[in-house]
Protein backbone atom coordinates (compact mmCIF):
# COMPACT_ATOMS: atom_id res chain seq x y z
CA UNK A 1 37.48 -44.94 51.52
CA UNK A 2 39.36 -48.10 51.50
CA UNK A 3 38.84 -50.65 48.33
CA UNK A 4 39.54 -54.11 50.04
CA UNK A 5 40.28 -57.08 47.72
CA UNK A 6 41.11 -60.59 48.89
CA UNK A 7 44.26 -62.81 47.01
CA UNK A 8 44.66 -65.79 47.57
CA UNK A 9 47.91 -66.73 46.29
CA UNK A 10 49.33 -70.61 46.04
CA UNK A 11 53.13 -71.93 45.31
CA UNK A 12 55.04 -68.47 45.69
CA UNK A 13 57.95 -67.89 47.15
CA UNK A 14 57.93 -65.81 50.53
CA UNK A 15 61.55 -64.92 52.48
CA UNK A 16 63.20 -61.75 54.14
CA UNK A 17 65.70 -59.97 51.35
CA UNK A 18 68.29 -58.71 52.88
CA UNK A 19 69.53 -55.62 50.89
CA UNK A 20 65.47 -54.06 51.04
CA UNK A 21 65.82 -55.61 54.65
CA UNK A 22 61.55 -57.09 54.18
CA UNK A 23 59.56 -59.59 53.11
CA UNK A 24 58.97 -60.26 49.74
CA UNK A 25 57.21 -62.45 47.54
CA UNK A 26 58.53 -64.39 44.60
CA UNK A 27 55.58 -66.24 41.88
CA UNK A 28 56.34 -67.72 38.70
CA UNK A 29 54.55 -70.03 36.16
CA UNK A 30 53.44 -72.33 38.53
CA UNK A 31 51.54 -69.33 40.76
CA UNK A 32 48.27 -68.97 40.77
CA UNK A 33 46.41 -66.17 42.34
CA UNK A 34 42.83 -66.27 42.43
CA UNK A 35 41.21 -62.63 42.95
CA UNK A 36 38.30 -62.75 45.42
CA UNK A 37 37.78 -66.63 45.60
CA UNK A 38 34.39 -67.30 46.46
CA UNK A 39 34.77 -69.05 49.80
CA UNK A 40 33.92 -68.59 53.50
CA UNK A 41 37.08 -67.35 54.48
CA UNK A 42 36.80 -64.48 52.09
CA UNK A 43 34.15 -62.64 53.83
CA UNK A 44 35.38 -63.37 57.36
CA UNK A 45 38.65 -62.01 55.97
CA UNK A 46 36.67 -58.81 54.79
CA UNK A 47 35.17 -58.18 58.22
CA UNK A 48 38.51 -58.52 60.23
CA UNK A 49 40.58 -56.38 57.41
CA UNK A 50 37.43 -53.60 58.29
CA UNK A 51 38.62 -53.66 62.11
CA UNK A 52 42.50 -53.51 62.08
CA UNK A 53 43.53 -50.34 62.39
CA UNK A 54 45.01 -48.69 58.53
CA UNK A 55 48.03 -46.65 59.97
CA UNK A 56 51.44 -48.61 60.51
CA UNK A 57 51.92 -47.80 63.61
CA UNK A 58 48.68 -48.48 65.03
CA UNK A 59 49.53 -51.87 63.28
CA UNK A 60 52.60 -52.55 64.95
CA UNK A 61 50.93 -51.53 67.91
CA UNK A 62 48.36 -54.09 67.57
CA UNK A 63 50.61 -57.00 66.60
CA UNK A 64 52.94 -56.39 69.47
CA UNK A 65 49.91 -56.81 72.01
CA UNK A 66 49.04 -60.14 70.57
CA UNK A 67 52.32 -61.49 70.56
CA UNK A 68 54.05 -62.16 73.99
CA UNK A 69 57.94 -62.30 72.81
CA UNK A 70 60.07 -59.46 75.41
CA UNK A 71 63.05 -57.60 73.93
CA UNK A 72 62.55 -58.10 70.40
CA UNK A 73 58.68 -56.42 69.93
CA UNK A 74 60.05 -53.90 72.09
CA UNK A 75 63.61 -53.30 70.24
CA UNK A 76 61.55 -53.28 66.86
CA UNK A 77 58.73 -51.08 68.37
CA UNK A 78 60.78 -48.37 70.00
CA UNK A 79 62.75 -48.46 66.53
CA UNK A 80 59.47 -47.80 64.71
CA UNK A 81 57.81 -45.33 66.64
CA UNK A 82 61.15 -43.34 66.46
CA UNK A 83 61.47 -43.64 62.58
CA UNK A 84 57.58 -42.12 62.38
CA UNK A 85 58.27 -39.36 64.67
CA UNK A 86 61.80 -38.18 62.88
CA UNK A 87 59.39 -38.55 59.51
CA UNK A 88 56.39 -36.37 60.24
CA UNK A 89 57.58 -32.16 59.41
């Protein structure tokens, strides 16, 4: 069972870092991040997080089906599903 909570997160930070070679996210004083917020969106949110699939590579599946952009999907999609497979004994 999955718990799923909604953030919704204003003035932070978000770039690729090099050296952990991701996204991450940067807040400071100025941040706030509201837990939940009682809007529309929320819910609608809820529903969609309940129908993408939970494993990574089902995600990356599903992202590279929605997106029509050649090489690079398929460079970074070859170079996950061959990461998974030399990870699983």
């Amino acid at each position: 069972m999955y718990i799923i909570l909604v953030l919704f997160i204003a003035d932070a930070k978000v770039q690729y870092n090099d050296y952990k070679q991701c996204v991450t996210v940067n807040i400071n004083s100025k941040t706030i991040v509201t837990v939940d917020p009682a809007i529309p969106a929320t819910q609608a949110l809820r529903k969609y997080i309940e129908t993408v699939p939970r494993h990574a590579v089902d995600l990356l599946d599903a992202i590279c089906d929605s997106v029509d952009d050649g090489m690079f999907i398929k460079k970074h999609r070859k170079a996950q599903k061959s990461k998974t497979h030399r990870e699983e004994p």
